[in-house]
N, C-alpha and C. Protein backbone atom coordinates (compact mmCIF):
# COMPACT_ATOMS: atom_id res chain seq x y z
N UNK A 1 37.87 1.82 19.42
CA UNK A 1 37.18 2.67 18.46
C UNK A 1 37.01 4.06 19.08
N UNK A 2 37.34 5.41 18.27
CA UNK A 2 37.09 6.63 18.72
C UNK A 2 35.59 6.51 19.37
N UNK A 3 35.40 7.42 20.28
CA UNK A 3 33.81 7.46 20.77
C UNK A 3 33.11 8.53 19.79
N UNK A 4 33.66 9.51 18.62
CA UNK A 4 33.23 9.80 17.82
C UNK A 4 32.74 8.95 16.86
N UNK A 5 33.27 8.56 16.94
CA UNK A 5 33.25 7.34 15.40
C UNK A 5 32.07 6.22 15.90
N UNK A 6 32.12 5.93 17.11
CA UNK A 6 31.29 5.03 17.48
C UNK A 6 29.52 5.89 17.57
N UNK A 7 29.69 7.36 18.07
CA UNK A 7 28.48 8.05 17.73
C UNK A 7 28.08 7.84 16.76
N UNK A 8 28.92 8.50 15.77
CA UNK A 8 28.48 8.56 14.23
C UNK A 8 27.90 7.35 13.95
N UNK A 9 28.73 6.30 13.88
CA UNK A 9 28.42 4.87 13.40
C UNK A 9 26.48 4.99 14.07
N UNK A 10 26.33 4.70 15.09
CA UNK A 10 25.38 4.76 15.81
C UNK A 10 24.10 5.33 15.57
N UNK A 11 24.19 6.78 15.36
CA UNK A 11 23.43 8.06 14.52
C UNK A 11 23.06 7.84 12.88
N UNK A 12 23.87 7.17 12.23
CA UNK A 12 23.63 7.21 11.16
C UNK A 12 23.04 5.43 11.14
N UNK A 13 23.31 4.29 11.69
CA UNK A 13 22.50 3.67 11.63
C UNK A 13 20.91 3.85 12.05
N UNK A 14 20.81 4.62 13.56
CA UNK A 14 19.12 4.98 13.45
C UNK A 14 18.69 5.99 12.49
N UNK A 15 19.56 6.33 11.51
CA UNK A 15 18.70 7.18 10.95
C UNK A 15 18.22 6.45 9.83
N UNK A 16 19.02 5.39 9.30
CA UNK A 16 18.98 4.32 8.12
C UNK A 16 17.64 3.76 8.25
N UNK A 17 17.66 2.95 9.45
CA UNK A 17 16.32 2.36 10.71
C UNK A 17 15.04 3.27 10.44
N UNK A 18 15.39 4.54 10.59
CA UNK A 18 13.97 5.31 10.80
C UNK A 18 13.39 5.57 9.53
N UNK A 19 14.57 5.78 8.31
CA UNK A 19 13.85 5.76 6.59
C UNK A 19 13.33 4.70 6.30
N UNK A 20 13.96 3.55 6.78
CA UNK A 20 13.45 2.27 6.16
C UNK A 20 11.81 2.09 6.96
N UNK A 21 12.16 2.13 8.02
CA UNK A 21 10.25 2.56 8.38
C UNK A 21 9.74 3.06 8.11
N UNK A 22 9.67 4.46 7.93
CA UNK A 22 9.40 5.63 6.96
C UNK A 22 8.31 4.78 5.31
N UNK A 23 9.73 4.45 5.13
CA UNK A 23 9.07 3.75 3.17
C UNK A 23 8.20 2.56 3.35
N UNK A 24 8.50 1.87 4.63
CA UNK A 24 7.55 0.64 4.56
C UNK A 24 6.17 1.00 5.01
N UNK A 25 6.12 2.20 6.54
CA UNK A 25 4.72 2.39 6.55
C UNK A 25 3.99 2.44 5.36
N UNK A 26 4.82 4.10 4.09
CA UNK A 26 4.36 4.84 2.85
C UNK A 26 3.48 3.29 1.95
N UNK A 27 4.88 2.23 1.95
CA UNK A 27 4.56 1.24 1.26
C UNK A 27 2.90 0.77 1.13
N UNK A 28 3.13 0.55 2.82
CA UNK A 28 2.10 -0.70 3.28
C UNK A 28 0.46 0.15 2.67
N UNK A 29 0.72 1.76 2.91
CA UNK A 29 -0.24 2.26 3.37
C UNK A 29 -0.46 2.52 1.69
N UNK A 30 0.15 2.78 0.38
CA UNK A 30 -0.10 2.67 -0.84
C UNK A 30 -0.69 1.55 -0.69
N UNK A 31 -0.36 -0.21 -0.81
CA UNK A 31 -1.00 -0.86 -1.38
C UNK A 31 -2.60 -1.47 -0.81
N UNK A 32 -2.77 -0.70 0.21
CA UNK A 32 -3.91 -1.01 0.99
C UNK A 32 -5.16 0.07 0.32
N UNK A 33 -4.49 1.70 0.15
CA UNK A 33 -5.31 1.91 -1.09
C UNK A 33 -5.51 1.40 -2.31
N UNK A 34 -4.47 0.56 -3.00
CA UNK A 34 -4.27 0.27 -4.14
C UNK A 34 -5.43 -1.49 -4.03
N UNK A 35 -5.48 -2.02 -3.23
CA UNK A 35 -6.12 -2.45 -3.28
C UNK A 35 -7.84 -2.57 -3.03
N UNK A 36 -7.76 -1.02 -2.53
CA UNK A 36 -9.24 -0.55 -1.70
C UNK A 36 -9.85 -0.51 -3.12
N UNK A 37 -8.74 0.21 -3.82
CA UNK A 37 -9.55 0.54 -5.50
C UNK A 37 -9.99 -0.50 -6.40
N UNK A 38 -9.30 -1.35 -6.20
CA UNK A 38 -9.05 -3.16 -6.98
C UNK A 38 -10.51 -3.70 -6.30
N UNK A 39 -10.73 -3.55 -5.28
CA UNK A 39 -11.64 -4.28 -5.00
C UNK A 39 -12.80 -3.45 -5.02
N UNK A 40 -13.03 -2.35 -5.31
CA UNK A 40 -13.97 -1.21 -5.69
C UNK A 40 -14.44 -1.70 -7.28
N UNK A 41 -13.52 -1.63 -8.08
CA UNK A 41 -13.66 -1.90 -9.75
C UNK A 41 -13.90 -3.48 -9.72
N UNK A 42 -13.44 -4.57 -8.47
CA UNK A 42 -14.30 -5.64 -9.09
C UNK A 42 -15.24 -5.50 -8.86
N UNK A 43 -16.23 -4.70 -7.16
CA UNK A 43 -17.55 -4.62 -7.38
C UNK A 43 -18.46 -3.93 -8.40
N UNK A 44 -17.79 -2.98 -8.95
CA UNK A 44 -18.63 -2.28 -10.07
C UNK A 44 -18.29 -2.93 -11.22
N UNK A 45 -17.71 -4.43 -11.79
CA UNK A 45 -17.82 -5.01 -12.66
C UNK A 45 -18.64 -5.93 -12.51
N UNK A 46 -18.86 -6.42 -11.29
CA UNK A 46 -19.98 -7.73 -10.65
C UNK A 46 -21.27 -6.68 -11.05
N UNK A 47 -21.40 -5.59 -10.48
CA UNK A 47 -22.77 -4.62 -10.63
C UNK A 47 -23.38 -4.47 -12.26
N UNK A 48 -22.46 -4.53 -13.14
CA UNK A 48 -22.64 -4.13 -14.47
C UNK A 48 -23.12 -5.80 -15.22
N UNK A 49 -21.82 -6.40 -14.58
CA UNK A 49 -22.71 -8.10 -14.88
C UNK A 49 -24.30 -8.27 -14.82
N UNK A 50 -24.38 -7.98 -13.65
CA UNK A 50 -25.97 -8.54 -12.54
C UNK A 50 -26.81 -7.66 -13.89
N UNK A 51 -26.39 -6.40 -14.01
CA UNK A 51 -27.42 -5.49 -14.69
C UNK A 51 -27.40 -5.99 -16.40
N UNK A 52 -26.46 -6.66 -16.85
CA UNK A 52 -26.45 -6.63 -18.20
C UNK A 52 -27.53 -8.38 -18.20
N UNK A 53 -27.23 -9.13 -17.23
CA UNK A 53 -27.94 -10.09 -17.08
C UNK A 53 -29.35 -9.96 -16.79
N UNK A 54 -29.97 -8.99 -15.96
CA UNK A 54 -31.45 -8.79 -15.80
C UNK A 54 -32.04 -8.03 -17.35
N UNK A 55 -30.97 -7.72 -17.66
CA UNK A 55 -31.51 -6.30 -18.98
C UNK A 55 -31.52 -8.00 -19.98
N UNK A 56 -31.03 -8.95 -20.27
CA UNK A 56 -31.19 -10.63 -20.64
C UNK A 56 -32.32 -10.52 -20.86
N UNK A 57 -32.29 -10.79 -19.55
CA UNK A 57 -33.46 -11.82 -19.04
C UNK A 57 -34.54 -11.45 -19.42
N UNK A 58 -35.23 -10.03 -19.56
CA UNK A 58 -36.45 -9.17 -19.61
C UNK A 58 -36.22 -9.23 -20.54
N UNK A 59 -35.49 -9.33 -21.78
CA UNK A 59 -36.29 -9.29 -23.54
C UNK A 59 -36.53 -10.35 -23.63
């Protein structure tokens, strides 16, 4: 194999390597907000429960 060709080959696989890490950090690090929020809106649906249940209870 040319030793050009074998660079190239080489170069363009770590660069393949370094996007695909790239999108998975982006990934990981979206659904960890995406779930920060998910679990934000179930506590403020548990909060609205508790309150629609005491606002019950007192009439």
């Amino acid at each position: 194999m040319n030793p050009n060709t074998r660079l190239t080959l080489i170069s363009s696989t770590c660069t393949l390597l370094a996007y695909t890490m790239i999108n998975l950090t982006t990934y990981h690090e979206f659904r960890r907000e995406l779930t920060k929020h998910d679990n934000e809106i179930y506590e403020a649906k548990i909060d609205i429960r508790t309150l629609e249940h005491e606002r019950y209870k007192s009439k």
